[in-house]
C-alpha atoms as a PDB file:
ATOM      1  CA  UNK A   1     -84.502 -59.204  68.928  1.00  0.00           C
ATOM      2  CA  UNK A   2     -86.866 -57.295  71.444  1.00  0.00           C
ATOM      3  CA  UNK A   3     -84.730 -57.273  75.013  1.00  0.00           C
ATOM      4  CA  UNK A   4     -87.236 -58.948  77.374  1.00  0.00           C
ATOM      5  CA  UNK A   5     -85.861 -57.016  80.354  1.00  0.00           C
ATOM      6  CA  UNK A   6     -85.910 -53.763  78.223  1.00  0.00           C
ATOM      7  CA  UNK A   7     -88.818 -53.995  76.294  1.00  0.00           C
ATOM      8  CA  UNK A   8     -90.066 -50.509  75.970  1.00  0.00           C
ATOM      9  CA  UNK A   9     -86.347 -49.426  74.986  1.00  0.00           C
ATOM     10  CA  UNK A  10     -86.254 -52.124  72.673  1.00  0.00           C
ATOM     11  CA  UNK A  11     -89.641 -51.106  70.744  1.00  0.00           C
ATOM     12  CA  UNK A  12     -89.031 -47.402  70.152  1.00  0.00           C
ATOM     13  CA  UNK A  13     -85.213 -47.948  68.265  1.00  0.00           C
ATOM     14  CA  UNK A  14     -87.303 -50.729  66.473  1.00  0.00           C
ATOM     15  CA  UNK A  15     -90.256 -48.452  65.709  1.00  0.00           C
ATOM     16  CA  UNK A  16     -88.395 -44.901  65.397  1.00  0.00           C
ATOM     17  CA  UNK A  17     -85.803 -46.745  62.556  1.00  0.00           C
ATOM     18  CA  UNK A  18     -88.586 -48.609  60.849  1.00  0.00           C
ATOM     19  CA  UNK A  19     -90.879 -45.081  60.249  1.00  0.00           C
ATOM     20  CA  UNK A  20     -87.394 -43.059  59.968  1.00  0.00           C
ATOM     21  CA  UNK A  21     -86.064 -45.214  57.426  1.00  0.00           C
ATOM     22  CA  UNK A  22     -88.884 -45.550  55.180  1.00  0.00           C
ATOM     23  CA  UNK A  23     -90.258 -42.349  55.517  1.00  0.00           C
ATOM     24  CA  UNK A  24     -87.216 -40.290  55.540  1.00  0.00           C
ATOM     25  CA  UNK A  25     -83.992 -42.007  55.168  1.00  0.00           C
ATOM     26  CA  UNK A  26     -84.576 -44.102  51.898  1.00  0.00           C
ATOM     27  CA  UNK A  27     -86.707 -41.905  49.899  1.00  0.00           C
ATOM     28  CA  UNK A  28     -84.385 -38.917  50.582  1.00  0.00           C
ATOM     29  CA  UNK A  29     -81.671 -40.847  49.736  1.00  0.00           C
ATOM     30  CA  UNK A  30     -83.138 -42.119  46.248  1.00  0.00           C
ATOM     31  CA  UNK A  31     -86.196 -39.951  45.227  1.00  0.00           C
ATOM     32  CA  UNK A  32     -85.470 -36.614  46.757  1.00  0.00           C
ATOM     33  CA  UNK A  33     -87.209 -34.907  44.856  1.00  0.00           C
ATOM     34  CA  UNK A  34     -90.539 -36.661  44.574  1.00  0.00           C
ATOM     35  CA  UNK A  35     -89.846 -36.939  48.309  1.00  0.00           C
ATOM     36  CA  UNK A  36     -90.610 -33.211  48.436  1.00  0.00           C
ATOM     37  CA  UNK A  37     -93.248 -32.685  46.121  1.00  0.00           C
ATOM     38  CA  UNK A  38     -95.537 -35.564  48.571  1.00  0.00           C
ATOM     39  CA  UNK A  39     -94.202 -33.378  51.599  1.00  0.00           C
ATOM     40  CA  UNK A  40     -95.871 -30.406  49.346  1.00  0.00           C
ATOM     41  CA  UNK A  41     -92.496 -28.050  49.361  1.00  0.00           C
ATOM     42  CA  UNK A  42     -92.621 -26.304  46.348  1.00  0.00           C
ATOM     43  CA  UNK A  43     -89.378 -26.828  43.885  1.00  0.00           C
ATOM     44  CA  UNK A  44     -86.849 -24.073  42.325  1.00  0.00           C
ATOM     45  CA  UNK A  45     -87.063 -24.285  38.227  1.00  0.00           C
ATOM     46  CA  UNK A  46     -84.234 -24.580  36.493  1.00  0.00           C
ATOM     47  CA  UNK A  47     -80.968 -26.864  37.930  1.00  0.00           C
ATOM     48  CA  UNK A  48     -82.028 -29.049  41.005  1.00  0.00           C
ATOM     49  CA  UNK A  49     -78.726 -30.740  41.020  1.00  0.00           C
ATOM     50  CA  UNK A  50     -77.469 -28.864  44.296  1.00  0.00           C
ATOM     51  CA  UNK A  51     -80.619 -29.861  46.217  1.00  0.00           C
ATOM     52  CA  UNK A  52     -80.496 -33.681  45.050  1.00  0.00           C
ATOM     53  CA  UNK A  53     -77.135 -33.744  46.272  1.00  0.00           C
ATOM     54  CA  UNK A  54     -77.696 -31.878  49.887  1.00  0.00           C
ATOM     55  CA  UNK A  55     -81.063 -34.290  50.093  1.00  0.00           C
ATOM     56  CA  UNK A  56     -79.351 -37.364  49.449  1.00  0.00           C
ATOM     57  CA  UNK A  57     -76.131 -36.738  51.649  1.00  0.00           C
ATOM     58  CA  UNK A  58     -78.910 -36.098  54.075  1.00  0.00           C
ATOM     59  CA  UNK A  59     -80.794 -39.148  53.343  1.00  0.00           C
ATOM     60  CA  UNK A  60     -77.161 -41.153  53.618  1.00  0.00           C
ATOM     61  CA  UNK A  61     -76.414 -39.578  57.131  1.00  0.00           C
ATOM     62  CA  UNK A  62     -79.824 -40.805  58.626  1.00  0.00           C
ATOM     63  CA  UNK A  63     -79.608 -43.599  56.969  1.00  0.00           C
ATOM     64  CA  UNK A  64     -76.477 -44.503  58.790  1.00  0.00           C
ATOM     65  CA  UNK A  65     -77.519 -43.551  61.865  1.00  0.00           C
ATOM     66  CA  UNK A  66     -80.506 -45.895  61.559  1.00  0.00           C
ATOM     67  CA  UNK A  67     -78.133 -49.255  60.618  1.00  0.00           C
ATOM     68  CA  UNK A  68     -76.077 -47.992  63.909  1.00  0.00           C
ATOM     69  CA  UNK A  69     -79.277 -47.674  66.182  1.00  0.00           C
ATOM     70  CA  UNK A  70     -80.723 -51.068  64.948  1.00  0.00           C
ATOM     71  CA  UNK A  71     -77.708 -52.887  66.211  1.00  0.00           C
ATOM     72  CA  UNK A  72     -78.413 -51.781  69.863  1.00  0.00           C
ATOM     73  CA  UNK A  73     -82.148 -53.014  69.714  1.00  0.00           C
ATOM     74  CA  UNK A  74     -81.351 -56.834  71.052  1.00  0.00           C
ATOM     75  CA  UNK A  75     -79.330 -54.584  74.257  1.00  0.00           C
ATOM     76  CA  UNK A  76     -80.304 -50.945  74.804  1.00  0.00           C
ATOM     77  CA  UNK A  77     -78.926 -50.843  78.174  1.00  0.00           C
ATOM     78  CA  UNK A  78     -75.475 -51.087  77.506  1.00  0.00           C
ATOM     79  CA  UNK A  79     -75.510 -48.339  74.377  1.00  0.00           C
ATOM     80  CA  UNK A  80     -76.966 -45.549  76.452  1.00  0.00           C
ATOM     81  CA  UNK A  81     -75.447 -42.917  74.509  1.00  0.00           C
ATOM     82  CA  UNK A  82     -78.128 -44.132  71.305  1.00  0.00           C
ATOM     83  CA  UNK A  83     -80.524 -42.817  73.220  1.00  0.00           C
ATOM     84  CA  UNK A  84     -78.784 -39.322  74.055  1.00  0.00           C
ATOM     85  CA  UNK A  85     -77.964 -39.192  70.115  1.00  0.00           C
ATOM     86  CA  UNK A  86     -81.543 -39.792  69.187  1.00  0.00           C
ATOM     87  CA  UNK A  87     -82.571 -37.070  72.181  1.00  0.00           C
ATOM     88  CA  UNK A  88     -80.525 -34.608  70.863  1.00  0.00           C
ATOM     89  CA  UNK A  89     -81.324 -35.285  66.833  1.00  0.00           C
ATOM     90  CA  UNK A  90     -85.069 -34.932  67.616  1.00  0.00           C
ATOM     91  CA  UNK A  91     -84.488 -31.498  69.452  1.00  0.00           C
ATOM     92  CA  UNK A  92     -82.619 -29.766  66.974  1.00  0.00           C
ATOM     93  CA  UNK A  93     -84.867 -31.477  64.484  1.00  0.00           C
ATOM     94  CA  UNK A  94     -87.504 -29.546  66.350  1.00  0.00           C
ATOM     95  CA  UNK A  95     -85.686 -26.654  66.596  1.00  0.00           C
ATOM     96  CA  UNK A  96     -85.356 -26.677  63.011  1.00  0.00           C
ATOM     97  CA  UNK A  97     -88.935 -27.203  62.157  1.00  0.00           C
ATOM     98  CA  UNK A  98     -89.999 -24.461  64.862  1.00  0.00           C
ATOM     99  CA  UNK A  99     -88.024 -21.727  63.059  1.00  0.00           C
ATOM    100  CA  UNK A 100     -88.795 -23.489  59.521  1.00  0.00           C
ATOM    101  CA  UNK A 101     -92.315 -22.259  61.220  1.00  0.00           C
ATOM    102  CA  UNK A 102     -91.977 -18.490  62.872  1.00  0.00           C
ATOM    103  CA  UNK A 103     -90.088 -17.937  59.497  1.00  0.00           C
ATOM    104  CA  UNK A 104     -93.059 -19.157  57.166  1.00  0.00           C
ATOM    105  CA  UNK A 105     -89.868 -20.905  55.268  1.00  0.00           C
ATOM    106  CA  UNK A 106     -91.604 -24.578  55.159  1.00  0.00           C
ATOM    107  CA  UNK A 107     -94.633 -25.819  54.103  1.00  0.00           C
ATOM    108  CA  UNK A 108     -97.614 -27.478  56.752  1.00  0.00           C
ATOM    109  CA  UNK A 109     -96.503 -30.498  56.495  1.00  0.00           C
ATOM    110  CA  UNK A 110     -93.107 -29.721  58.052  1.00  0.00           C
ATOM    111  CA  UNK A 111     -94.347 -27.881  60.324  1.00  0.00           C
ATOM    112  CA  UNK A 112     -97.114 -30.744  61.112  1.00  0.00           C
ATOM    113  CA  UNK A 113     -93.330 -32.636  62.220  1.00  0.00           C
ATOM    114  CA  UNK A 114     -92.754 -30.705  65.165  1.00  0.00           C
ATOM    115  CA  UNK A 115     -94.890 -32.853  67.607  1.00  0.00           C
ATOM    116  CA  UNK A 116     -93.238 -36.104  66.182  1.00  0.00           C
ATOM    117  CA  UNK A 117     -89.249 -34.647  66.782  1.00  0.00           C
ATOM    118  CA  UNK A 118     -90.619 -33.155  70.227  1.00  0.00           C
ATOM    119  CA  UNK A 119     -91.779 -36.620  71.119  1.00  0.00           C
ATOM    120  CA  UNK A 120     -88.999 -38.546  69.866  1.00  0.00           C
ATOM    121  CA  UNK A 121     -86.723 -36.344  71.869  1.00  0.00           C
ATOM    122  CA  UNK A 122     -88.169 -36.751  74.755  1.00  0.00           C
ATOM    123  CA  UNK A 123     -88.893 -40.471  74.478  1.00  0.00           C
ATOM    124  CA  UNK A 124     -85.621 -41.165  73.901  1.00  0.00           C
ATOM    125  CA  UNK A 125     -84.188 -38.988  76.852  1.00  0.00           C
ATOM    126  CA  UNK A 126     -87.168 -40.297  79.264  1.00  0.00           C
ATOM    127  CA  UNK A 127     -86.030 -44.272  78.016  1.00  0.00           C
ATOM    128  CA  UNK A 128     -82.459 -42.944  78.920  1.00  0.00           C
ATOM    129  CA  UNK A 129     -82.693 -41.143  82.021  1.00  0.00           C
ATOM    130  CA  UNK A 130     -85.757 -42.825  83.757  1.00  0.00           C
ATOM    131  CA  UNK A 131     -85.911 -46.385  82.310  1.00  0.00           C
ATOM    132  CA  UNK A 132     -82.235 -47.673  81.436  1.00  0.00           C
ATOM    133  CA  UNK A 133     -80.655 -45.691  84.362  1.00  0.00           C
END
């Protein structure tokens, strides 16, 4: 499954699905909620149904762009554009989180995720421009 000749490309769409989908993808998908009481946000009384739905359409969307990324693990040179997709999700990820941040709108532990978007972006744009060029 790893390419030999692409190793390091290979690893991070193996890694960056495996932590995305388990720590992200699935439980947004299935236990939003419980998803964001661990990541400590604090939850609206009264009816949640609007942010179950929003969390889980959310959790559906990565999850679909994980099952897309795995299949270009075995061959990450010839699906370039993955890695542009996965640069550009982890900067306006980090975007997000940085004005989730200056606006005090997030708890730390979202704003603890800045480091991890900034590095995925620029993982995946280094493993794009510098390695599979």
């Amino acid at each position: 499954m790893i390419n030999p000749d692409y190793p390091l490309a290979s690893w991070f769409l193996a890694v960056s699905t495996s932590v995305f989908a388990v720590v992200y993808a699935l439980p947004l998908l299935f236990v939003p909620l419980r998803w964001a009481r661990w990541f400590r946000w604090e939850l609206p009384t009264g009816n949640n149904d609007l942010t179950v739905y929003f969390a889980r359409c959310l959790g559906g969307l990565a999850l679909s762009v994980i099952i897309a990324v795995v299949q270009f693990i075995p061959d990450p040179k010839s699906h370039l554009v993955i890695f542009e997709l996965i640069g550009l999700i982890g900067g306006i990820m980090t975007a997000v989180h940085i004005w989730g941040a200056v606006m005090k709108q997030q708890p730390w532990t979202e704003t603890a995720e800045i480091p991890l978007y900034g590095a995925v972006c620029l993982g995946a744009l280094y493993l794009r421009y510098a390695t599979l060029s």
